[in-house]
N, C-alpha and C. Protein backbone atom coordinates (compact mmCIF):
# COMPACT_ATOMS: atom_id res chain seq x y z
N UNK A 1 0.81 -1.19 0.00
CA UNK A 1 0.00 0.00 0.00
C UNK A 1 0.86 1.26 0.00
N UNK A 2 1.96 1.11 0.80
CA UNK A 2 2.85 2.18 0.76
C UNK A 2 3.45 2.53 -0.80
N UNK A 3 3.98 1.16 -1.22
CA UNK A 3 4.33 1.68 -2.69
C UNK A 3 3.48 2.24 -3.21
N UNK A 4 1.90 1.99 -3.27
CA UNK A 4 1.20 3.00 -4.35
C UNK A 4 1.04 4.17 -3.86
N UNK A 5 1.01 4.45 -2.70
CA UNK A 5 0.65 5.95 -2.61
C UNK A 5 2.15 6.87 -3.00
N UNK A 6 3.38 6.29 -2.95
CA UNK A 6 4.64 6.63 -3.31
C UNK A 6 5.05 6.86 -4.84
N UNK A 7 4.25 5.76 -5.72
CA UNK A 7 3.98 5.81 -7.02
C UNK A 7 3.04 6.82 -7.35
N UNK A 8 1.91 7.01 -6.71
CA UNK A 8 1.04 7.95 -7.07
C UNK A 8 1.38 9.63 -6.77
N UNK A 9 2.58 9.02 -5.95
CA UNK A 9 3.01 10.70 -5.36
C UNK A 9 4.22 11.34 -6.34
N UNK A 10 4.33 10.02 -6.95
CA UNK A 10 5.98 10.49 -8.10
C UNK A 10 5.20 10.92 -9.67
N UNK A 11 4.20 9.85 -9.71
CA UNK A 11 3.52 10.75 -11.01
C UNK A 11 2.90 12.11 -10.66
N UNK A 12 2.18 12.23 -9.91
CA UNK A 12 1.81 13.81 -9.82
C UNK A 12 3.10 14.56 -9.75
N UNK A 13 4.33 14.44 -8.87
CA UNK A 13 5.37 14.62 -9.11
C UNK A 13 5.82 15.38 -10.10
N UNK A 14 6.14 14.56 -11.11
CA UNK A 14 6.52 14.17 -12.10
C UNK A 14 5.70 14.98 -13.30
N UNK A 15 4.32 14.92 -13.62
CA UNK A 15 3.37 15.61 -14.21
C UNK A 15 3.15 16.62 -13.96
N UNK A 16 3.14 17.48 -12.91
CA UNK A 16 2.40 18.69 -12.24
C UNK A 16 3.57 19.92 -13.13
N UNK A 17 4.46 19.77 -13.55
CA UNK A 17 5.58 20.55 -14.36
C UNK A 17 5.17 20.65 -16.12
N UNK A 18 4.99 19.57 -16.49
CA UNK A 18 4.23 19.37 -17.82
C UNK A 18 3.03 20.17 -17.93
N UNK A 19 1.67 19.99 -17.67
CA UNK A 19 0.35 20.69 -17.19
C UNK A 19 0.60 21.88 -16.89
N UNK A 20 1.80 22.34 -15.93
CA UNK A 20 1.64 23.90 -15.65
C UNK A 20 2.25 24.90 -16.69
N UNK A 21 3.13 24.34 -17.50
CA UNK A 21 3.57 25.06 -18.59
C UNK A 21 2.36 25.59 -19.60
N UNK A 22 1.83 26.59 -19.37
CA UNK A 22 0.71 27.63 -20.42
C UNK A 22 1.35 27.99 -21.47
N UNK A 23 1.13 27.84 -22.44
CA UNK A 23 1.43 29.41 -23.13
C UNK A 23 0.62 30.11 -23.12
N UNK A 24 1.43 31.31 -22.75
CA UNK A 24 0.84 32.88 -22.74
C UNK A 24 0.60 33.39 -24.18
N UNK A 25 -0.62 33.67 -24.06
CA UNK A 25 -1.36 34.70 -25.01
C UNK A 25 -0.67 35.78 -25.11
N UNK A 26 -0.35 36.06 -26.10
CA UNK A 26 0.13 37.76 -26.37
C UNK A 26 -0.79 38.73 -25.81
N UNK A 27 0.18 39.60 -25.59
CA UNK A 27 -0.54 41.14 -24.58
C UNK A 27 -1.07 41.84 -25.93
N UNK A 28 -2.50 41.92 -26.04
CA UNK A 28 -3.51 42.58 -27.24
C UNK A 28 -2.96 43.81 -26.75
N UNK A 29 -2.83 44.66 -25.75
CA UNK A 29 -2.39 46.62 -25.89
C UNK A 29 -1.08 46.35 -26.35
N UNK A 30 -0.01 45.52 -25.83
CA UNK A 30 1.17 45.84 -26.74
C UNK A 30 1.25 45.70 -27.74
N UNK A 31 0.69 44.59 -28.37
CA UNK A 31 0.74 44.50 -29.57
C UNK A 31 -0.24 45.50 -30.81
N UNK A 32 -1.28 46.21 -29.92
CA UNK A 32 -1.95 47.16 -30.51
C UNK A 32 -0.65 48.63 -30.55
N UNK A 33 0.06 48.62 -29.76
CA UNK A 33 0.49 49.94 -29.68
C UNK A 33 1.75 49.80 -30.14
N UNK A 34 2.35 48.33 -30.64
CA UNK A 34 3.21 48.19 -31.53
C UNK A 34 2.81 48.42 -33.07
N UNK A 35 1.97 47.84 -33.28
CA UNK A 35 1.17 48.11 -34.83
C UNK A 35 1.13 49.41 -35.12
N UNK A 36 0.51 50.25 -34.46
CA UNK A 36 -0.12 51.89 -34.89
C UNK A 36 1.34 52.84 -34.49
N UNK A 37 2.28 52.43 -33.56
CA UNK A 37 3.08 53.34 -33.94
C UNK A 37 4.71 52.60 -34.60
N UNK A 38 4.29 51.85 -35.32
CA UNK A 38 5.15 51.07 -36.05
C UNK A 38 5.39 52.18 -37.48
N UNK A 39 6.44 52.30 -38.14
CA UNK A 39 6.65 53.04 -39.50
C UNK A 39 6.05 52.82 -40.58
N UNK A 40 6.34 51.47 -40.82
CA UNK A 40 5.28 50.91 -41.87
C UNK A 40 4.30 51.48 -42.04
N UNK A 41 3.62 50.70 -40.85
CA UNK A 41 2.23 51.18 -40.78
C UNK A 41 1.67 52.60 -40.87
N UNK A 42 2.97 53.31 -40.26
CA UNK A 42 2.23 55.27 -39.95
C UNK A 42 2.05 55.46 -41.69
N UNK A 43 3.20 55.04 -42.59
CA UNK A 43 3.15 55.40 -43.69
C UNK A 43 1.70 55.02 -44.71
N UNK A 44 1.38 53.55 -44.27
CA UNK A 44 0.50 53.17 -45.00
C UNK A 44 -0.59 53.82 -44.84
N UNK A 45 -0.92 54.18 -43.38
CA UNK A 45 -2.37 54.67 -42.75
C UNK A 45 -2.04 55.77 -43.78
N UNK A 46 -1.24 56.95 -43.10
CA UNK A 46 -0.80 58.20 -43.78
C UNK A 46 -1.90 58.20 -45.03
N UNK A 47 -1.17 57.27 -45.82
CA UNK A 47 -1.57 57.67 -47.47
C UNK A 47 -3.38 57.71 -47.63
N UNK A 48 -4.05 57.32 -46.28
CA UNK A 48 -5.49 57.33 -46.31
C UNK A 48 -6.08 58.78 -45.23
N UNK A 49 -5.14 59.12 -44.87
CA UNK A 49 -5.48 60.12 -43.85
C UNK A 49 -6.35 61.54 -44.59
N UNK A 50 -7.58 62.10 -43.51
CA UNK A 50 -7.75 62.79 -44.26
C UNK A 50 -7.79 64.13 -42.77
N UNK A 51 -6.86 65.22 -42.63
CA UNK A 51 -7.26 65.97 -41.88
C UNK A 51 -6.06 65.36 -40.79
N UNK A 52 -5.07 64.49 -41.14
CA UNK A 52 -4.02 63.76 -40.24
C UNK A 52 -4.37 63.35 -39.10
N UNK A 53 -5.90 62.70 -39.44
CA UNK A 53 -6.21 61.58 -38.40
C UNK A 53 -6.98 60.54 -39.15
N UNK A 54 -6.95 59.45 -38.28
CA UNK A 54 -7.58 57.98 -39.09
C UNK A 54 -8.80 57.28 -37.59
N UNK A 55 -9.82 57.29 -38.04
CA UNK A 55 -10.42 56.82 -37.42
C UNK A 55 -10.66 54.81 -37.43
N UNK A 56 -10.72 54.29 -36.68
CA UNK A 56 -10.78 53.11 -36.70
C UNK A 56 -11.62 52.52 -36.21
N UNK A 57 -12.23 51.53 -36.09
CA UNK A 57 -13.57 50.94 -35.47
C UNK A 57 -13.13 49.51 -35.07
N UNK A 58 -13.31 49.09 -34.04
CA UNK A 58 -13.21 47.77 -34.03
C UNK A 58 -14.76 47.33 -32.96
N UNK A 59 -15.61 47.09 -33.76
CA UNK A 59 -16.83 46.60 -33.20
C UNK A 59 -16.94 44.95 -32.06
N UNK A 60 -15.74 44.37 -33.05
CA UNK A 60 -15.46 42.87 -32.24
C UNK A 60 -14.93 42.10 -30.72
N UNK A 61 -13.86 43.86 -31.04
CA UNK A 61 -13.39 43.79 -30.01
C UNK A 61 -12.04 43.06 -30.15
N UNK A 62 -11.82 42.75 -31.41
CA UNK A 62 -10.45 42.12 -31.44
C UNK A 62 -9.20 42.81 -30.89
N UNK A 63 -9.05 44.31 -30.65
CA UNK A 63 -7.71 44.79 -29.72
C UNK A 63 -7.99 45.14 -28.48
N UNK A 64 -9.35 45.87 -28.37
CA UNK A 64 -9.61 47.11 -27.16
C UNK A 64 -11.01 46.73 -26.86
N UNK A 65 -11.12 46.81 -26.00
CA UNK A 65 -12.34 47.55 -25.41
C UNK A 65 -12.60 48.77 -24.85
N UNK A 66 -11.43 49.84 -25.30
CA UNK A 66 -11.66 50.79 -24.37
C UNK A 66 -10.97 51.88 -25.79
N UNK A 67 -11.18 52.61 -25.63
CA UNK A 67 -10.61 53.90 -26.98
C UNK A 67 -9.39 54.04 -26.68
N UNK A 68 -8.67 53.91 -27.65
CA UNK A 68 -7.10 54.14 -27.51
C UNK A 68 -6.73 55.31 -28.87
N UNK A 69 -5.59 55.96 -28.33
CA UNK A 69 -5.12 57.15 -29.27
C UNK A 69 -3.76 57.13 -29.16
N UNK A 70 -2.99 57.13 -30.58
CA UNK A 70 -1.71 56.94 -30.96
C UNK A 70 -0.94 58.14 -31.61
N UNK A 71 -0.44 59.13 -30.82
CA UNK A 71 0.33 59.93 -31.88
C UNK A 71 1.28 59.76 -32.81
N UNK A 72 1.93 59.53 -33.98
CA UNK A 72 2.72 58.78 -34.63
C UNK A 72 3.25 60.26 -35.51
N UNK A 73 4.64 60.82 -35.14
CA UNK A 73 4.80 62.01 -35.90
C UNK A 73 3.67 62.84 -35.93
N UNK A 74 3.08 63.20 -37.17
CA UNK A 74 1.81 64.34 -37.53
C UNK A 74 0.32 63.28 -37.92
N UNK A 75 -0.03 62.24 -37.61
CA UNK A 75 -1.01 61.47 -37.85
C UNK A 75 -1.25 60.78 -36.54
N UNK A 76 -2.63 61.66 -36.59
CA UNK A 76 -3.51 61.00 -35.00
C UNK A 76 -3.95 59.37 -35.61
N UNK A 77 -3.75 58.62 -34.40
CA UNK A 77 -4.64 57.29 -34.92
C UNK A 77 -5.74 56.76 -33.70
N UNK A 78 -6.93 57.20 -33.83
CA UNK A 78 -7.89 56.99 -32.97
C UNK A 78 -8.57 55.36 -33.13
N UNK A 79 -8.79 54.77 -32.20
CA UNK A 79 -9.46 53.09 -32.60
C UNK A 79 -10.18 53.31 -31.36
N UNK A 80 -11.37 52.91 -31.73
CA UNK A 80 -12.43 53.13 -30.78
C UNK A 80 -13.17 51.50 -30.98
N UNK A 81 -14.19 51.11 -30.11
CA UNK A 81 -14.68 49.70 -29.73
C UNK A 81 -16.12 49.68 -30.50
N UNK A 82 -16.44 50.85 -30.18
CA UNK A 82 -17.84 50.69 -31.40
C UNK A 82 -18.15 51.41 -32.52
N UNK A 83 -19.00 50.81 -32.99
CA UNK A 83 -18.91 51.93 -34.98
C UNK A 83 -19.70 53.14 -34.73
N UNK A 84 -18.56 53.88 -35.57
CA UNK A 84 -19.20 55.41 -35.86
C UNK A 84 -19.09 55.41 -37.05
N UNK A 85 -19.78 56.69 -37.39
CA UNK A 85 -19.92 57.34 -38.45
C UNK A 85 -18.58 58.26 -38.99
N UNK A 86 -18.29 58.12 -40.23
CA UNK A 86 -17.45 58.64 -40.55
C UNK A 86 -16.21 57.97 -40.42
N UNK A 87 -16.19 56.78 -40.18
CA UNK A 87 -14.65 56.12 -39.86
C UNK A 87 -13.78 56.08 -41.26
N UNK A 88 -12.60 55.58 -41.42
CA UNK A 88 -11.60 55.34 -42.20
C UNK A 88 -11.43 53.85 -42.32
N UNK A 89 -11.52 53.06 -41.30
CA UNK A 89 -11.21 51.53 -40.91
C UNK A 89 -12.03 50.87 -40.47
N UNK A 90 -12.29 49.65 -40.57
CA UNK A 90 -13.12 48.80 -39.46
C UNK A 90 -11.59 47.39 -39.50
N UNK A 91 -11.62 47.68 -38.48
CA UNK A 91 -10.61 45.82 -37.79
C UNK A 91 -12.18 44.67 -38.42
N UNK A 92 -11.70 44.09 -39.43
CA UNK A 92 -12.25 42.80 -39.79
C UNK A 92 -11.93 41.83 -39.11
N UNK A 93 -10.54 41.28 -39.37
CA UNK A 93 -10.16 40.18 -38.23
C UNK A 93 -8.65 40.58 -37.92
N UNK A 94 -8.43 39.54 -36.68
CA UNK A 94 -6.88 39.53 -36.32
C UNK A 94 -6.97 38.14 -35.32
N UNK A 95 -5.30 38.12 -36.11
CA UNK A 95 -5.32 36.56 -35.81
C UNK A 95 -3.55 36.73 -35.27
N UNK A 96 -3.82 36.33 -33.74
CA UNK A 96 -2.40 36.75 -32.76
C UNK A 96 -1.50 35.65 -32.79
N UNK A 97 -1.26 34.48 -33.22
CA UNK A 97 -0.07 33.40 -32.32
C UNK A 97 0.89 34.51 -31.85
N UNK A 98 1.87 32.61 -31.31
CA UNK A 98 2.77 32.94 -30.51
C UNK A 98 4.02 33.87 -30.97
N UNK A 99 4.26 33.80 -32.58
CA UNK A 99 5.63 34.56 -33.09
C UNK A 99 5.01 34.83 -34.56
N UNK A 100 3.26 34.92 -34.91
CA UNK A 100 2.93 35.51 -35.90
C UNK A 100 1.65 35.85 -35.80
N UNK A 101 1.39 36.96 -36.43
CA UNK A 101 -0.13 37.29 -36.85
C UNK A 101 -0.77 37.77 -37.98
N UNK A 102 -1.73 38.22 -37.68
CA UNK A 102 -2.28 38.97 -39.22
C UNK A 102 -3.70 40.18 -38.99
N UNK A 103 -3.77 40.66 -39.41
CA UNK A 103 -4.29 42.07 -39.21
C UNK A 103 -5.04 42.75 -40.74
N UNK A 104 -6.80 42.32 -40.55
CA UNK A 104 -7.09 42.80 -41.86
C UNK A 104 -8.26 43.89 -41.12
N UNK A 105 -7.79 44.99 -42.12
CA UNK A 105 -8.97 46.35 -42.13
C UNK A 105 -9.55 46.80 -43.24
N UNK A 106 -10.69 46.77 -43.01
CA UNK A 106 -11.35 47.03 -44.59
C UNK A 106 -11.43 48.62 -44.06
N UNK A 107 -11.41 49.13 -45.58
CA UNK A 107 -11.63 51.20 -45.48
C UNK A 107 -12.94 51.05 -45.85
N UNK A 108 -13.29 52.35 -45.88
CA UNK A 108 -14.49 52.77 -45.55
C UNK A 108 -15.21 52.97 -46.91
N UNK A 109 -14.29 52.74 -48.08
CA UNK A 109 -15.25 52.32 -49.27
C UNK A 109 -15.49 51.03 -49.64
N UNK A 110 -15.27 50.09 -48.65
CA UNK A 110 -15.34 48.69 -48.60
C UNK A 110 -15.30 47.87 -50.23
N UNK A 111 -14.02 48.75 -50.49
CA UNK A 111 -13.62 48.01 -51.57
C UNK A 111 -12.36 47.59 -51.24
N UNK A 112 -11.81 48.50 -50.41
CA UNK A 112 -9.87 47.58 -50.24
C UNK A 112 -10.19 47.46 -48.94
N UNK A 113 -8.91 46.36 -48.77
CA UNK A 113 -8.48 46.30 -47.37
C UNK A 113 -6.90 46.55 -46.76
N UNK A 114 -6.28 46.80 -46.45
CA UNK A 114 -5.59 46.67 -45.51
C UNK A 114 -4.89 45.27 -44.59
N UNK A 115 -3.65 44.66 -45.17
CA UNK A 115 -3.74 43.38 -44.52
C UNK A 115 -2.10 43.65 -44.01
N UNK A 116 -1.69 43.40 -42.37
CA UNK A 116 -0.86 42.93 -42.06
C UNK A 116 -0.46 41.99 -41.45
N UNK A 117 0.98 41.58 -41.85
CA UNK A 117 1.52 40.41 -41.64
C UNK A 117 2.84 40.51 -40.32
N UNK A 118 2.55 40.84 -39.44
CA UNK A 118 3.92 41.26 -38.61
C UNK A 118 3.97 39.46 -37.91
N UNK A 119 5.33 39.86 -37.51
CA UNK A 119 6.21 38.59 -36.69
C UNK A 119 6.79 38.96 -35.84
N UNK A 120 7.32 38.34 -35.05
CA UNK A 120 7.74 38.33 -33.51
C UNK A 120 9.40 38.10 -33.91
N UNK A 121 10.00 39.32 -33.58
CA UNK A 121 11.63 39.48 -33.66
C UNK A 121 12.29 38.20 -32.72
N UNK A 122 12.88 37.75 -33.41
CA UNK A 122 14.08 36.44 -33.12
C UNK A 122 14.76 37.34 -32.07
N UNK A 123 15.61 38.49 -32.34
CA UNK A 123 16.82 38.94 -31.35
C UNK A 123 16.10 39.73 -30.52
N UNK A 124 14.82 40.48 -30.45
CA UNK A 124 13.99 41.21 -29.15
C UNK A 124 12.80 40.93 -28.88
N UNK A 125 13.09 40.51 -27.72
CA UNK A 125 11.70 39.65 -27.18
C UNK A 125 10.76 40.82 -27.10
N UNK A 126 9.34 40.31 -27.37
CA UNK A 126 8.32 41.02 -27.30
C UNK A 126 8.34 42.04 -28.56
N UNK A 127 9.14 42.06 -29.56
CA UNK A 127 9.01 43.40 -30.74
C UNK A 127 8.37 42.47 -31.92
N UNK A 128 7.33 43.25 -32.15
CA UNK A 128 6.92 42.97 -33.66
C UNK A 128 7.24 43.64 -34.64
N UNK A 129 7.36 42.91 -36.11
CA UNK A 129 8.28 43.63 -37.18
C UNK A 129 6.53 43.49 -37.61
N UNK A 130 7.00 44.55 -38.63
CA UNK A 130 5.84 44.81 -40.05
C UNK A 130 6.28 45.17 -40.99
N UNK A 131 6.57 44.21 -41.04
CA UNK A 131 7.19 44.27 -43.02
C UNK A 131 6.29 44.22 -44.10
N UNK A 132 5.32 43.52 -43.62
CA UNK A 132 4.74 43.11 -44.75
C UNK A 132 3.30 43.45 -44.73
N UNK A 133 2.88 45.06 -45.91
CA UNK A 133 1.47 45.20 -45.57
C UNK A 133 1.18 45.10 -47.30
N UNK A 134 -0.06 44.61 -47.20
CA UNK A 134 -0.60 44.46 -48.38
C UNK A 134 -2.29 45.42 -48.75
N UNK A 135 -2.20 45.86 -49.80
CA UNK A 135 -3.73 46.80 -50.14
C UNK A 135 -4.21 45.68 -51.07
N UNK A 136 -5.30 44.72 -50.67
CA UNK A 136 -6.27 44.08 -51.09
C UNK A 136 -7.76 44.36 -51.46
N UNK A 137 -8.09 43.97 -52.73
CA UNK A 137 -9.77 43.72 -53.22
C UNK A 137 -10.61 42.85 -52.53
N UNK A 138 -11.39 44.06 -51.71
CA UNK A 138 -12.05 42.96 -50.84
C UNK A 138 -13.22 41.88 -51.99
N UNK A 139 -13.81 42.52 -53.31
CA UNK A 139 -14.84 42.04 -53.59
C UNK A 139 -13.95 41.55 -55.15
């Protein structure tokens, strides 16, 4: 009887290290406040700006729930949680792993979108690159 409770005490042991290893979800504000004041990106928004601000909508809730504002050089970038009138952007989807994501915004003539591709820097933990944005036909 003693051996099993000794056996039963080495597998929990033994297991309780395996099971507790999570992976952590990426932090949605850092990675929101890496995106909007990233270069790439200021440039791309830029070229849609009208009045050197960009309004954004994210109805889903995929970054925020709460209004966030990005100064980036001379281009305000406002992203707010529910739809208004007059926006520039709506966040369609975003899709976070652990060392990649993707980031699509349709504009407000819901003919293009907006798609980025950032990755998780090898030599600095926690930095996302954005190299790679693409202007897509949504229809």
């Amino acid at each position: 009887m003693k051996t099993t409770y000794s056996f039963i005490y080495l597998i929990i042991f033994i297991s309780f290290p395996c099971f507790s290893q999570n992976k952590q979800t990426p932090d949605k504000e850092k990675f929101s406040d890496q995106l909007f004041m990233d270069k790439n990106v200021y440039y791309k928004l830029k070229k849609y700006s009208s009045n050197n601000t960009i309004l954004i909508v994210d109805p889903n809730n995929f970054l925020t729930r709460k209004e966030l504002t990005y100064n980036n050089k001379d281009l305000k970038i406002l992203v707010v949680p529910e739809k208004k009138e007059g926006f520039d952007f709506l966040i369609k989807k975003i899709i976070i792993n652990e060392n990649l994501a993707f980031v699509a915004m349709w504009n407000k003539d819901s003919v293009t979108a907006l798609c980025f591709y950032p990755f998780l820097s090898e030599f600095t933990p926690d930095k996302w690159i954005f190299e790679e944005i693409t202007t897509r036909s949504i229809k």
